[in-house]
Structure formats: structure tokens, C-alpha cells
N, C-alpha and C. Protein backbone atom coordinates (compact mmCIF):
# COMPACT_ATOMS: atom_id res chain seq x y z
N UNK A 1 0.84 -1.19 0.00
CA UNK A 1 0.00 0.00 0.00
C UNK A 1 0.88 1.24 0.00
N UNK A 2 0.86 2.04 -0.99
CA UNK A 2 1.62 3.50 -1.03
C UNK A 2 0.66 4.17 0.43
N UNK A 3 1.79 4.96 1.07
CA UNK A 3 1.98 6.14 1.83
C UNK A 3 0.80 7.57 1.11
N UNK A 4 0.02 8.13 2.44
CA UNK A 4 -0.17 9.35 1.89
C UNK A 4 1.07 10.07 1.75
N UNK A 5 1.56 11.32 1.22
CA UNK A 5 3.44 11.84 1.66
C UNK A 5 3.02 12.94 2.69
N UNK A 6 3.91 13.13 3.49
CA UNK A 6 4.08 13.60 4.70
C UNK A 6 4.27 15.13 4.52
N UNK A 7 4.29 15.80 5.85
CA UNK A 7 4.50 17.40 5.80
C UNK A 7 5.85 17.56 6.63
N UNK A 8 6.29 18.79 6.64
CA UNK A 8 6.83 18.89 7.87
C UNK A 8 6.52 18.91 9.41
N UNK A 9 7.77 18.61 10.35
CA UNK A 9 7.35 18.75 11.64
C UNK A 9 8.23 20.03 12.01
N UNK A 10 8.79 21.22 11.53
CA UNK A 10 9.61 22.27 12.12
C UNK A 10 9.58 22.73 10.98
N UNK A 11 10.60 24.34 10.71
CA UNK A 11 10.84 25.24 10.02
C UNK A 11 12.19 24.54 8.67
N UNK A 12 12.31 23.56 8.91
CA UNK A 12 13.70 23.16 9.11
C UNK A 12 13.84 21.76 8.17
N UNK A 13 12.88 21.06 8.14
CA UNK A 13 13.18 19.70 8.02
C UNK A 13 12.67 19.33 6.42
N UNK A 14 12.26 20.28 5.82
CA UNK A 14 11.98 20.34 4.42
C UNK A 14 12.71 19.32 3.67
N UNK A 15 13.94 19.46 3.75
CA UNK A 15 14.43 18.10 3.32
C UNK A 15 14.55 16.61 3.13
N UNK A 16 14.86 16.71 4.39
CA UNK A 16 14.24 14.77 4.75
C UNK A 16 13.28 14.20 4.42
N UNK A 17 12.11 15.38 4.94
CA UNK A 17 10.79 15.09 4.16
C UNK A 17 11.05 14.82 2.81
N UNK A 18 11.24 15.99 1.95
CA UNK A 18 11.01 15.52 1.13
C UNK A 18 11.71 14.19 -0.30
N UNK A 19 12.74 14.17 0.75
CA UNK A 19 13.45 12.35 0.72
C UNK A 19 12.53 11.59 0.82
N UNK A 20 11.96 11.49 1.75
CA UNK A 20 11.56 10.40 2.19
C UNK A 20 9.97 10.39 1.70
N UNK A 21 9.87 11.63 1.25
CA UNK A 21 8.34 11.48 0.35
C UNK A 21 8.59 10.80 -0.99
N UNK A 22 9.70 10.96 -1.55
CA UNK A 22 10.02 10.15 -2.59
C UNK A 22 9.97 9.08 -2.20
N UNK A 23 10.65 8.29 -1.55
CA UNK A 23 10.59 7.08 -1.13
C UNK A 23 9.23 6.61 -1.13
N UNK A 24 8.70 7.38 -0.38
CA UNK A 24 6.98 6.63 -0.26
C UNK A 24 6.06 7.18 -1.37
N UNK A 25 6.94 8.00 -2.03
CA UNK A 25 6.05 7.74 -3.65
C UNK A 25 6.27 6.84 -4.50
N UNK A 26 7.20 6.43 -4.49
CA UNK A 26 7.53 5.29 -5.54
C UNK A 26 7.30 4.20 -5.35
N UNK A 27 7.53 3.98 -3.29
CA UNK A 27 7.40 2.25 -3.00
C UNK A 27 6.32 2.50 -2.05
N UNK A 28 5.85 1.01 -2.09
CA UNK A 28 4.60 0.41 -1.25
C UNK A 28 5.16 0.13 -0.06
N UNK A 29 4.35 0.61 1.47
CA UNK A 29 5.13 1.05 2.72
C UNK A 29 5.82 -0.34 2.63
N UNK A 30 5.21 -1.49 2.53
CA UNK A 30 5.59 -3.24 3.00
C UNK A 30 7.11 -3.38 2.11
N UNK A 31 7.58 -2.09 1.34
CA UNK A 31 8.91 -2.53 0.58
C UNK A 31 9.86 -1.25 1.21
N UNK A 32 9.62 -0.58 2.33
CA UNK A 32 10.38 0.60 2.59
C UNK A 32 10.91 -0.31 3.85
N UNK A 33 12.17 0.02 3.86
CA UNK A 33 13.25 -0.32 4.33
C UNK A 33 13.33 0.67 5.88
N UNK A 34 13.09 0.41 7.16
CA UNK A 34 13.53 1.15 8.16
C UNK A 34 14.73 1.76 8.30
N UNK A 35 15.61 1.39 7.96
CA UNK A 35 17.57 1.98 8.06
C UNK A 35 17.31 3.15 6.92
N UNK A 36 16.25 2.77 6.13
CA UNK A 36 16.58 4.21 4.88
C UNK A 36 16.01 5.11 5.68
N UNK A 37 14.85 5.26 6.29
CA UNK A 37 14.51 6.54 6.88
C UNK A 37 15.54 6.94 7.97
N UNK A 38 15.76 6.25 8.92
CA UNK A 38 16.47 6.76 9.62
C UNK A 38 17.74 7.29 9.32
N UNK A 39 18.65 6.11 7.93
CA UNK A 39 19.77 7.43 7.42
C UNK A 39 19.34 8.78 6.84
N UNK A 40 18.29 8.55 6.40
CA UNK A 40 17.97 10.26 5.86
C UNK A 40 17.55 11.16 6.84
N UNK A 41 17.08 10.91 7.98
CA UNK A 41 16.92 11.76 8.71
C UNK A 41 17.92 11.89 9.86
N UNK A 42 19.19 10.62 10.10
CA UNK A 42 20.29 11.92 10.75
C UNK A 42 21.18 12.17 10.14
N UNK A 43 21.13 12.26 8.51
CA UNK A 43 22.46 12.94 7.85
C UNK A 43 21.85 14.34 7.17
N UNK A 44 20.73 14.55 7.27
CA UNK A 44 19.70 16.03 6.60
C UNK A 44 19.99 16.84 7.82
N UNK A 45 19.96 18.13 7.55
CA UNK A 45 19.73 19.41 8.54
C UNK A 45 20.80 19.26 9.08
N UNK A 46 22.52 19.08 8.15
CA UNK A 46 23.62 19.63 8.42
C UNK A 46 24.37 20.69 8.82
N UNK A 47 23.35 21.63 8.83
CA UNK A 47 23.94 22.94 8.72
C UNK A 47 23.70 23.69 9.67
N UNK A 48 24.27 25.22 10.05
CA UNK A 48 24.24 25.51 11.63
C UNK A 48 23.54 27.24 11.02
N UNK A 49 22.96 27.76 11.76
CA UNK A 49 22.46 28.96 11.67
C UNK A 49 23.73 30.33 11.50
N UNK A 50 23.43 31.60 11.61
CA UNK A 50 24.24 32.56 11.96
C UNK A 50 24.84 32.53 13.32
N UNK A 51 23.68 31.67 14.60
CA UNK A 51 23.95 31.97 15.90
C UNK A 51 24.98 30.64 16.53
N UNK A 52 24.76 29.84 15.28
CA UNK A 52 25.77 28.49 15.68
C UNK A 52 25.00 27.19 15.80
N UNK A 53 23.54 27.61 15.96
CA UNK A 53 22.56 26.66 16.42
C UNK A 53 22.64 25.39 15.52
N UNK A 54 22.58 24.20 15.88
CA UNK A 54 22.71 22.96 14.72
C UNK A 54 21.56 23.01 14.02
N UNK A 55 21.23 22.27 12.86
CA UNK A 55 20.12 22.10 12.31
C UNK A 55 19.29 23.34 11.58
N UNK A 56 19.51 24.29 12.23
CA UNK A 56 18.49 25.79 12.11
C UNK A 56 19.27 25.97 10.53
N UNK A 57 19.49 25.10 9.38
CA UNK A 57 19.75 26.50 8.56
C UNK A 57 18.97 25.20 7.34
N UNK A 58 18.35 24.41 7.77
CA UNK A 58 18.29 23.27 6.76
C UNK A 58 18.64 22.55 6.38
N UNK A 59 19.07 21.56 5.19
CA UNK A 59 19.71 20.97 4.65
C UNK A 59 20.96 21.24 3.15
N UNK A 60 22.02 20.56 3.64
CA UNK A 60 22.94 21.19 2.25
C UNK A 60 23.09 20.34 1.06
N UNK A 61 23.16 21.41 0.04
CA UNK A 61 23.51 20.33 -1.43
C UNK A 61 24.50 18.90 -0.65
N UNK A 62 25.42 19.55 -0.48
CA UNK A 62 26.24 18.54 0.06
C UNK A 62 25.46 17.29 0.54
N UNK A 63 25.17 17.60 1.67
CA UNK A 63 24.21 16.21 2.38
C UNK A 63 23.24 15.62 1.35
N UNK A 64 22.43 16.03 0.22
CA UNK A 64 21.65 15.81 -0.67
C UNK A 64 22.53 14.63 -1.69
N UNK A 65 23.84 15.51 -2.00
CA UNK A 65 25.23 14.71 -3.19
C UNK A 65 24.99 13.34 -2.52
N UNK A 66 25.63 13.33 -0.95
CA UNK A 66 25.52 12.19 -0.23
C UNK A 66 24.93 11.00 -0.02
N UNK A 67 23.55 11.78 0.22
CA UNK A 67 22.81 10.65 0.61
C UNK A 67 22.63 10.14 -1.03
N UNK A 68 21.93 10.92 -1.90
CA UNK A 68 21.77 10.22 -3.65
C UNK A 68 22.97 9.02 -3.52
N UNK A 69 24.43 9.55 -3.20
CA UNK A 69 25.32 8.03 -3.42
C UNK A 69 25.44 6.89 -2.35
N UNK A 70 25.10 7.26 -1.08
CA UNK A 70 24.61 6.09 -0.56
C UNK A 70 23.30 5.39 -0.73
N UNK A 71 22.83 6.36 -1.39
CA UNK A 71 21.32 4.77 -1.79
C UNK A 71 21.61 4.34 -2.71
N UNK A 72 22.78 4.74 -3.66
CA UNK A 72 22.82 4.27 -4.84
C UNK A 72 23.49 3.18 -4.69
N UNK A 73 24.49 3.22 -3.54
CA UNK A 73 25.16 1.90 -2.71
C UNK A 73 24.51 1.02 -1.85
N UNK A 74 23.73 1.50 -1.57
CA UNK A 74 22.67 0.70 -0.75
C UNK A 74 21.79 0.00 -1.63
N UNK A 75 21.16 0.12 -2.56
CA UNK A 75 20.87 -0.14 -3.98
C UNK A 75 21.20 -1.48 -4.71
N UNK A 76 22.55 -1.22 -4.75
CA UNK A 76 23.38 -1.74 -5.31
C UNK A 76 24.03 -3.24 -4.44
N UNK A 77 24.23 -2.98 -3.22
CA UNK A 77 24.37 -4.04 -2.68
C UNK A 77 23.24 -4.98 -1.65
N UNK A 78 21.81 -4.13 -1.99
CA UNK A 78 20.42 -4.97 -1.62
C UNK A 78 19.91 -5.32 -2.92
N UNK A 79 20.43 -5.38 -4.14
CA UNK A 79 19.63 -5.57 -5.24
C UNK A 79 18.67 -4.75 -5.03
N UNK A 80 18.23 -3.05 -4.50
CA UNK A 80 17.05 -2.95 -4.75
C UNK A 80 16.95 -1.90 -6.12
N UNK A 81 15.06 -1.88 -6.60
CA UNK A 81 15.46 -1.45 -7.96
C UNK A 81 15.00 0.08 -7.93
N UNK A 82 16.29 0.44 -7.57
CA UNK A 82 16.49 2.12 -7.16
C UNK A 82 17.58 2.79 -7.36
N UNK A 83 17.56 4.02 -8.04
CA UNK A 83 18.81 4.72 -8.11
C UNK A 83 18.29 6.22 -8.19
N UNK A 84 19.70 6.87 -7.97
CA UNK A 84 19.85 8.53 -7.31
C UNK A 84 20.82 9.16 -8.33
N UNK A 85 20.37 10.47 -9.43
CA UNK A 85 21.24 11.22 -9.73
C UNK A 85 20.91 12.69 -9.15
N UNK A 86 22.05 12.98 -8.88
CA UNK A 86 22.34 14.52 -8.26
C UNK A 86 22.66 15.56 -9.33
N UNK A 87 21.98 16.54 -9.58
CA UNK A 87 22.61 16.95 -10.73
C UNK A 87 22.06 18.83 -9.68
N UNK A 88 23.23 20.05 -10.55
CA UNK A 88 23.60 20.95 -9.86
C UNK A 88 23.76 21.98 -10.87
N UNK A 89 23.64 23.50 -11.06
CA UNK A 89 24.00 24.26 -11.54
C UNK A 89 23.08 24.35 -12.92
N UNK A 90 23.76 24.45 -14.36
CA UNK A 90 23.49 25.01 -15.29
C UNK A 90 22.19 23.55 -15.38
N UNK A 91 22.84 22.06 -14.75
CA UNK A 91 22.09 20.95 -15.48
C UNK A 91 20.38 21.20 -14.72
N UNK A 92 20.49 22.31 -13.87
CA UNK A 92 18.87 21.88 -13.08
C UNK A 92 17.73 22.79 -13.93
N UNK A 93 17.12 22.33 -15.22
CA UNK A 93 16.18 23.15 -15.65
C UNK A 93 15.24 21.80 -16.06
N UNK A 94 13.90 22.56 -15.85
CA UNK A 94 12.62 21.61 -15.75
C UNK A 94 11.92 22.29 -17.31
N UNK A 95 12.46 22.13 -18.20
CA UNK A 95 11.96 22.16 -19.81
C UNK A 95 12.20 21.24 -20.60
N UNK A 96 11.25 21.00 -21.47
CA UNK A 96 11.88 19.84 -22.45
C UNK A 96 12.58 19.62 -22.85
N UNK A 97 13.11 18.34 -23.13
CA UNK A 97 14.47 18.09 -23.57
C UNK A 97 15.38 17.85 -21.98
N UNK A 98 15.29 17.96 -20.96
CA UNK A 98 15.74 18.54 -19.93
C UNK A 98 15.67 17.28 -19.22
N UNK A 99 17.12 17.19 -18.57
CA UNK A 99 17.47 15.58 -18.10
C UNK A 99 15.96 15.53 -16.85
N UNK A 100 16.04 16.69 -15.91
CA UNK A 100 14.19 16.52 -15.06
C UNK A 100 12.97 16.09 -15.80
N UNK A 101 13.31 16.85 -16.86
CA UNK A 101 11.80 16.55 -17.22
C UNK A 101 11.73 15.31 -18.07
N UNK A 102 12.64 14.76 -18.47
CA UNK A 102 12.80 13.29 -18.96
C UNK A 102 12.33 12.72 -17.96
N UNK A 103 13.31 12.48 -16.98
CA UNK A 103 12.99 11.37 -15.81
C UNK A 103 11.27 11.49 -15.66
N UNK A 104 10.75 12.89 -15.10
CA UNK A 104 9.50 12.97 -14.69
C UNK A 104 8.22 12.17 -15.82
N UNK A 105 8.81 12.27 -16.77
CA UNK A 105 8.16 11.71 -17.99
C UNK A 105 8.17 10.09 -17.70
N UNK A 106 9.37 9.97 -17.55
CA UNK A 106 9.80 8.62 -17.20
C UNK A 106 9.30 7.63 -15.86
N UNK A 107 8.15 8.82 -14.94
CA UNK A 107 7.51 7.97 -13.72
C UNK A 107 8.91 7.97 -12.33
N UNK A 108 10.07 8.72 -12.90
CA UNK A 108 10.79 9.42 -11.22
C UNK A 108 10.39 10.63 -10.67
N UNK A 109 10.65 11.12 -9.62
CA UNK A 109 10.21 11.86 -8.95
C UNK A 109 11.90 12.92 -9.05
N UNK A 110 11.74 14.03 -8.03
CA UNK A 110 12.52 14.59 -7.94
C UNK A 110 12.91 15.46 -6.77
N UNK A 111 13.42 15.75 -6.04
CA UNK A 111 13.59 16.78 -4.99
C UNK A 111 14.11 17.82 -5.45
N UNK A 112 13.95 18.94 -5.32
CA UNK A 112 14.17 20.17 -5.81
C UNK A 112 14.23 21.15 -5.05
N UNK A 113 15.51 21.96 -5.00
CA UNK A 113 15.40 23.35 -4.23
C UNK A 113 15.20 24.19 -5.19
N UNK A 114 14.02 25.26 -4.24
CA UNK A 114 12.97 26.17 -4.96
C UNK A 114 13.40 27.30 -3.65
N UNK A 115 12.85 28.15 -3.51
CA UNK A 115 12.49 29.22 -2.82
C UNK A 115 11.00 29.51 -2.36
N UNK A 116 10.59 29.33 -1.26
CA UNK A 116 9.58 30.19 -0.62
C UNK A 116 9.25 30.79 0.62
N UNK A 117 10.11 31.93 -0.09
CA UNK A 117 10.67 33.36 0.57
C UNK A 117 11.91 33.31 1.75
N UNK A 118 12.25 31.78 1.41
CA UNK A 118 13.65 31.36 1.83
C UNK A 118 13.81 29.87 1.41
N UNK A 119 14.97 29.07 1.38
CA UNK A 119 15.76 27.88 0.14
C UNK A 119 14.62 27.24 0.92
N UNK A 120 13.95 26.05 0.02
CA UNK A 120 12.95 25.35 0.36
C UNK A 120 13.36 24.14 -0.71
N UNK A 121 12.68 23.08 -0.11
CA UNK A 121 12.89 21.76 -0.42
C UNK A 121 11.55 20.94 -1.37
N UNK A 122 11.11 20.65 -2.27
CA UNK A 122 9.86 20.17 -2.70
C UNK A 122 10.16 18.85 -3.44
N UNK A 123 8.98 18.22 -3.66
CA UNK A 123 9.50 16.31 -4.75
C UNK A 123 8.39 17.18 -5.88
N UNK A 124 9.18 17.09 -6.87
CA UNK A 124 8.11 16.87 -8.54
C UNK A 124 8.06 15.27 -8.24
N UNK A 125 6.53 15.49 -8.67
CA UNK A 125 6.22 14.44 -8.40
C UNK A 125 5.16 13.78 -10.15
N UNK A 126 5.57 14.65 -11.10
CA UNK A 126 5.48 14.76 -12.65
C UNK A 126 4.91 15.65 -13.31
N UNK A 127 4.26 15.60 -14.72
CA UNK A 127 4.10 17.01 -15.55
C UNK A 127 2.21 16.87 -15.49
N UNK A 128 1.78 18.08 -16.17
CA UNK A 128 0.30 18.25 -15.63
C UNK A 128 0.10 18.07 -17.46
N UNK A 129 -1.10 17.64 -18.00
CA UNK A 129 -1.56 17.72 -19.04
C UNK A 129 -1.55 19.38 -20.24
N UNK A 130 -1.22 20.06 -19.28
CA UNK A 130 -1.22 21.86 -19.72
C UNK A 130 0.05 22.13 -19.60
N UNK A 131 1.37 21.75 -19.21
CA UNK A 131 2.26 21.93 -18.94
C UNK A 131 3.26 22.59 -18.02
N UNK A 132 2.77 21.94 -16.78
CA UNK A 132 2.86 22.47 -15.05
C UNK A 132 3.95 21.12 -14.67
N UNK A 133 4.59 21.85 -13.41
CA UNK A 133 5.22 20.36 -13.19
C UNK A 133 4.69 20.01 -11.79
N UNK A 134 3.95 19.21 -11.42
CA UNK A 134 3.15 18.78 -10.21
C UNK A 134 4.01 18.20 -9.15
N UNK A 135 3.93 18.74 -8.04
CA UNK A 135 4.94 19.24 -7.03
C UNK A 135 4.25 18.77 -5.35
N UNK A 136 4.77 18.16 -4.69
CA UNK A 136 4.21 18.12 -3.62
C UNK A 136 5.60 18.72 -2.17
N UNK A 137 4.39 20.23 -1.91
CA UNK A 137 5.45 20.69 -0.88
C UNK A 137 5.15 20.67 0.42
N UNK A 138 6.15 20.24 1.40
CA UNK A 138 5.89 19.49 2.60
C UNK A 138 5.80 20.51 3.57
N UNK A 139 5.42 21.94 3.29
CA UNK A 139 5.51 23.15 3.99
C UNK A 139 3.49 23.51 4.28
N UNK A 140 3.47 22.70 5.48
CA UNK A 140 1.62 22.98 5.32
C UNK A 140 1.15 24.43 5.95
N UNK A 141 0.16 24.73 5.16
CA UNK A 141 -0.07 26.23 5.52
C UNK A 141 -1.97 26.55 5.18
N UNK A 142 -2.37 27.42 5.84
CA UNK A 142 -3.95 26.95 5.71
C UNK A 142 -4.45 27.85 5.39
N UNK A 143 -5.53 28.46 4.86
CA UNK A 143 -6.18 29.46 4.29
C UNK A 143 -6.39 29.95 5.51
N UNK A 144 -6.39 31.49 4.66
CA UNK A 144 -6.04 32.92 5.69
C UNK A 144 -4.70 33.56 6.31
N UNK A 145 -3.79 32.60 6.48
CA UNK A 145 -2.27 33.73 6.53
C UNK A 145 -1.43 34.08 5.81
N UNK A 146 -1.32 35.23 5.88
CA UNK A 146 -1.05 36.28 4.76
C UNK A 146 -0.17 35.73 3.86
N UNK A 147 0.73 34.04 3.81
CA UNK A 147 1.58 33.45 3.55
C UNK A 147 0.96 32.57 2.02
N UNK A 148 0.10 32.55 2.71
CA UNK A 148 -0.65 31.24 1.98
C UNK A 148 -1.43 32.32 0.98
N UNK A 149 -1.88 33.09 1.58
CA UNK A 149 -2.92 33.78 0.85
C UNK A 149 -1.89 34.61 -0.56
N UNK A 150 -0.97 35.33 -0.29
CA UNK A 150 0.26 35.73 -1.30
C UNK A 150 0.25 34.92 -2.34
N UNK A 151 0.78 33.75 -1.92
CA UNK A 151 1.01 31.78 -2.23
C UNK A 151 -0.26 32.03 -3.90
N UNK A 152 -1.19 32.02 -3.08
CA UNK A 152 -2.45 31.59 -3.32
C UNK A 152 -2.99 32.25 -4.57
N UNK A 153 -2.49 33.72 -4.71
CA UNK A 153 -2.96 34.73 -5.96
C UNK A 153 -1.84 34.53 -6.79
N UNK A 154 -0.63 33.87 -6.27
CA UNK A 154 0.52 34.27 -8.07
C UNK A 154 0.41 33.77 -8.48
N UNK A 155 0.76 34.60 -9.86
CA UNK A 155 0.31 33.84 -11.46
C UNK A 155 1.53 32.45 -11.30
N UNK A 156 0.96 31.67 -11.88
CA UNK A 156 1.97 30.36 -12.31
C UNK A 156 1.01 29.36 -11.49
N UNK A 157 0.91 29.35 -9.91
CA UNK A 157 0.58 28.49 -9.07
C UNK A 157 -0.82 28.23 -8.88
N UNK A 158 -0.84 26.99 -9.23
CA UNK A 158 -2.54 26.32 -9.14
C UNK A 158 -2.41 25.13 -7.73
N UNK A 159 -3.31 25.57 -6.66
CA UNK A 159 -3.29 24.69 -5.41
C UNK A 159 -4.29 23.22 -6.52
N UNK A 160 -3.84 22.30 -5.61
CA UNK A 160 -4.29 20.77 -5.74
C UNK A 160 -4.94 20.43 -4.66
N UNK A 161 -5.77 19.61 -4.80
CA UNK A 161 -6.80 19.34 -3.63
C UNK A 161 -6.88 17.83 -3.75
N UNK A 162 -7.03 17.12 -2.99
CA UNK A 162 -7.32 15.74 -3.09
C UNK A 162 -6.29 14.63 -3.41
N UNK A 163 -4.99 14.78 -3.76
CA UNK A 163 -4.43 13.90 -4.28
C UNK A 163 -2.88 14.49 -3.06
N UNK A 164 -3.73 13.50 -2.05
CA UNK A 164 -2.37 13.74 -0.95
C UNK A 164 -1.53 12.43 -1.07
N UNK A 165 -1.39 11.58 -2.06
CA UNK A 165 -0.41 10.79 -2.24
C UNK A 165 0.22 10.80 -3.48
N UNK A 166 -0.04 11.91 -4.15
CA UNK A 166 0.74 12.80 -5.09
C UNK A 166 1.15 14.03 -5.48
N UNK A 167 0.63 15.12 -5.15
CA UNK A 167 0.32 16.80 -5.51
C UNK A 167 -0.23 17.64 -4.15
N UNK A 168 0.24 18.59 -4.15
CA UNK A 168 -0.48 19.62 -3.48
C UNK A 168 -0.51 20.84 -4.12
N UNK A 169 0.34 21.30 -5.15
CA UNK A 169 0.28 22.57 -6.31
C UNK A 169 0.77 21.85 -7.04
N UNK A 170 0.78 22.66 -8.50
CA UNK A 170 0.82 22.70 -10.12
C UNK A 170 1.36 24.39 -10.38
N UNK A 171 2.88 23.82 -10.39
CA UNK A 171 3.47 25.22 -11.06
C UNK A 171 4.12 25.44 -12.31
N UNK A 172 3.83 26.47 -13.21
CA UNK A 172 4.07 26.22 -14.61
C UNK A 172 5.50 26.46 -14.54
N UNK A 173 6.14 26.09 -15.82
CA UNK A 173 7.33 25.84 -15.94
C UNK A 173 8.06 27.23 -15.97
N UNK A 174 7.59 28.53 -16.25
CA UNK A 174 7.97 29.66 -17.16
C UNK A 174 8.04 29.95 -15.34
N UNK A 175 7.41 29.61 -14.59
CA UNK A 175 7.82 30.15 -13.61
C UNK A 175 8.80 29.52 -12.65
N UNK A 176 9.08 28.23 -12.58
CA UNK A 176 9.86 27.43 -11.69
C UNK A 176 10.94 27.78 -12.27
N UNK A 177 11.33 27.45 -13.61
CA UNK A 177 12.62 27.86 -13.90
C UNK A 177 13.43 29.87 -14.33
N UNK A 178 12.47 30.28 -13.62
CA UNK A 178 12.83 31.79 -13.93
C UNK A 178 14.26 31.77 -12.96
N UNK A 179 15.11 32.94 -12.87
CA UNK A 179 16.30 33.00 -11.86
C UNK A 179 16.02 34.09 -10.96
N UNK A 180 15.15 34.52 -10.05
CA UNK A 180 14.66 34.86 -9.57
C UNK A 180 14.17 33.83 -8.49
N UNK A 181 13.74 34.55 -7.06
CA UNK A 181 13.22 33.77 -6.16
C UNK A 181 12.06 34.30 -5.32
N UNK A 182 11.36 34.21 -6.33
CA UNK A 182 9.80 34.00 -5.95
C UNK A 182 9.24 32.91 -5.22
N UNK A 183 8.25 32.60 -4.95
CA UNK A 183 7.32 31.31 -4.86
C UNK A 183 7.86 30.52 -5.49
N UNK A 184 8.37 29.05 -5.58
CA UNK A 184 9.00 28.03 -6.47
C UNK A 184 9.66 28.44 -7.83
N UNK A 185 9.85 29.39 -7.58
CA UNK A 185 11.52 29.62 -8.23
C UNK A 185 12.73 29.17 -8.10
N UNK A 186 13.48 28.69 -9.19
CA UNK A 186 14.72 27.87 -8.40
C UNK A 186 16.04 29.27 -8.61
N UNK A 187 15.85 30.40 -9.33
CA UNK A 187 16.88 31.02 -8.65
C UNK A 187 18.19 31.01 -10.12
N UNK A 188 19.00 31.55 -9.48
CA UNK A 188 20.00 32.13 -10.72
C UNK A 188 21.17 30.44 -10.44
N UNK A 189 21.94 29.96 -11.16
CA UNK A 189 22.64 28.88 -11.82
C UNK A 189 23.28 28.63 -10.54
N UNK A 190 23.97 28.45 -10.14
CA UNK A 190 24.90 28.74 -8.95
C UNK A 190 24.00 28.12 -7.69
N UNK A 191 23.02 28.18 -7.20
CA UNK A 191 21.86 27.90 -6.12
C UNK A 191 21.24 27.01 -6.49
N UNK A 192 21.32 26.20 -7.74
CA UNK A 192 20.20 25.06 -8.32
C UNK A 192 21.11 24.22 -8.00
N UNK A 193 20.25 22.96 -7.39
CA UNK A 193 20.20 21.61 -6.97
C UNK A 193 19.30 20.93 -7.35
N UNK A 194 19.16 19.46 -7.65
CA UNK A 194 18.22 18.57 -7.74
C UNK A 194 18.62 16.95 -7.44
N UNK A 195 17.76 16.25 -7.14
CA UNK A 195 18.18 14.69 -6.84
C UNK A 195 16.82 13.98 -7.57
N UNK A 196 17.24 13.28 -8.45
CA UNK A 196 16.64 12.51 -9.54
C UNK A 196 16.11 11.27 -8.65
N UNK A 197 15.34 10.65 -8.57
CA UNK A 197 15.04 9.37 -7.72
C UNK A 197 14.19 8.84 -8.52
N UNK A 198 14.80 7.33 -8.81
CA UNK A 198 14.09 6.42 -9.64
C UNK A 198 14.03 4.86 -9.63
N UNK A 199 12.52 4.56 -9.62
CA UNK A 199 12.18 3.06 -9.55
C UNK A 199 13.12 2.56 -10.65
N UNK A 200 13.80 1.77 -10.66
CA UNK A 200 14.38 0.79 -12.03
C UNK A 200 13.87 -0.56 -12.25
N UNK A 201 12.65 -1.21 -11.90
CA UNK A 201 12.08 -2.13 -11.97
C UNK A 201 10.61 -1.70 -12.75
N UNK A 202 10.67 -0.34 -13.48
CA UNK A 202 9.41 -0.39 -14.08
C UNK A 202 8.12 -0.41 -13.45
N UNK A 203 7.77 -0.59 -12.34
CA UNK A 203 6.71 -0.33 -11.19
C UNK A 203 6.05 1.04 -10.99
């Protein structure tokens, strides 16, 4: 039985989540592995604030590079049918032709740093029939604060309703990949990250 995917529990943990929402998008809970969650959640939220504080600054590309090559080793020596590419810089654009939007075509998912209104963590979770890339972000927020409501009027972003084991917005492409950091914007070359995650058993 697939997982509904999860939200966050802090300001902070955007990441792991959304690791581990991949995970439970692709596999049925009875094939998720206990040691995988728990490596993803104490090698995420590497990083230390301005004040020194651990954890307070999120998660880093770095830790992201990481973990993609230990599942790919982990993978590899459980036979399971899974693999991780990390890709960074000029390679992170979600347009056709575009190693993301292949995979997404292809039934992988993706983790993606975006921006909302500071580095944020989301899974594409594939493309919309109109040409949106359908996104599930683990940042829950509820009608009426001034956050959501902002969220809620920009052009590009269409909220999703009902499909909490795939989507929660639909953002068009002209806007995710602008270099700018808006609402799910990924931002100028230099700040783009992504981690490719993919069933290899065709499932």
C-alpha cells in the first residue's frame, strides 16, 4: 500500500521530508526499508544557523550529493530497484528536452530546491496535461495567513486538492525555472540543486 506523503514537523526539516516522500512515492510502505529513513533523517539538517545553532539552517547540497550516493550503494548491494542522480547548476532546468523533465516523464520523482521566501525543499512528483510540473510541498499552511494567501494569488501556481499521495500545487514551468526567487523559483545557476530518484524495476 503507497503512503499518503508527509508534511513537515519544524521550520527546518523540508528536506528529509522531502526524501523520504520520494521514497513513499515510488514504494509500497511493505517494501520501505527502516535503516533508509532513519539514514535520511540523521544525515539532513547539516547545517548551523548565523547563531551556531545545529540544524536551524536546513539541509545542504552537500548532504543531498551524499545521501543520492549512498542509496545508490545501498541499492546496489540490496539488489534494490532504485537509483539517485544529483545533478547541480546550469544541469537543473525543468523544460523539455531537460534531463528533469525526462525522468519525470519517465515515472521518477525529484527533490528540488525552490524558494519560498527562503531555500525550500519540494518532490516533482510529474508534468500536468497543460504543462505544469506537479509538485508536492511538505511546507503545510492553511487558508487565511497572509503566507498562503500571497502563495495563493501568483500567477503560475494552481493549489491541488485531493491527491495527498501525489500533488499539493501545479506550477508552470515559465515560472519554476525563472532566476529569480519568488514562490517556487529555483533562482539564478549557482543555487540550483536537484536529486533525480528512480524506480528501475518499471513499477
Amino acid at each position: 500500500m503507497k503512503n499518503y506523503l508527509n508534511y513537515q514537523s519544524s521550520e527546518y526539516d523540508c528536506g528529509p521530508v522531502s526524501l523520504i516522500n520520494g521514497i513513499r512515492y515510488l514504494f509500497e510502505r511493505e517494501e520501505i526499508s527502516p535503516d533508509i529513513i532513519k539514514f535520511i533523517m540523521l544525515y539532513c539538517m547539516d547545517t548551523y544557523n548565523e547563531s551556531g545553532e545545529p540544524c536551524k539552517h536546513g539541509t545542504s547540497a552537500a548532504a543531498m550529493k551524499f545521501i543520492g550516493s549512498w542509496l545508490n550503494q545501498t541499492s546496489q548491494v540490496r539488489r534494490l530497484p532504485f537509483s539517485c542522480e544529483f545533478l547541480s547548476k546550469e544541469a537543473v532546468t525543468v523544460l523539455p528536452g531537460s534531463r528533469i523533465h525526462q525522468a519525470l516523464e519517465e515515472g521518477a520523482v525529484t527533490v528540488l530546491h525552490v524558494f519560498l521566501e527562503v531555500p525550500h525543499y519540494v518532490l516533482l512528483t510529474g508534468l500536468s496535461d497543460n504543462g505544469e510540473a506537479l509538485l508536492f510541498d511538505p511546507y503545510y499552511e492553511e487558508e487565511g495567513t497572509p503566507e498562503f494567501d500571497a502563495e495563493y494569488y501568483s500567477k503560475g501556481i494552481r493549489f491541488i486538492n485531493g491527491q495527498p499521495k501525489r500533488a499539493n500545487r501545479a506550477v508552470s514551468l515559465e515560472r519554476l525555472n525563472r532566476l529569480t526567487k519568488g514562490y517556487y523559483e529555483m533562482g539564478d545557476f549557482p543555487c540550483r540543486e536537484a536529486l533525480i530518484m528512480k524506480r528501475t524495476d518499471g513499477k
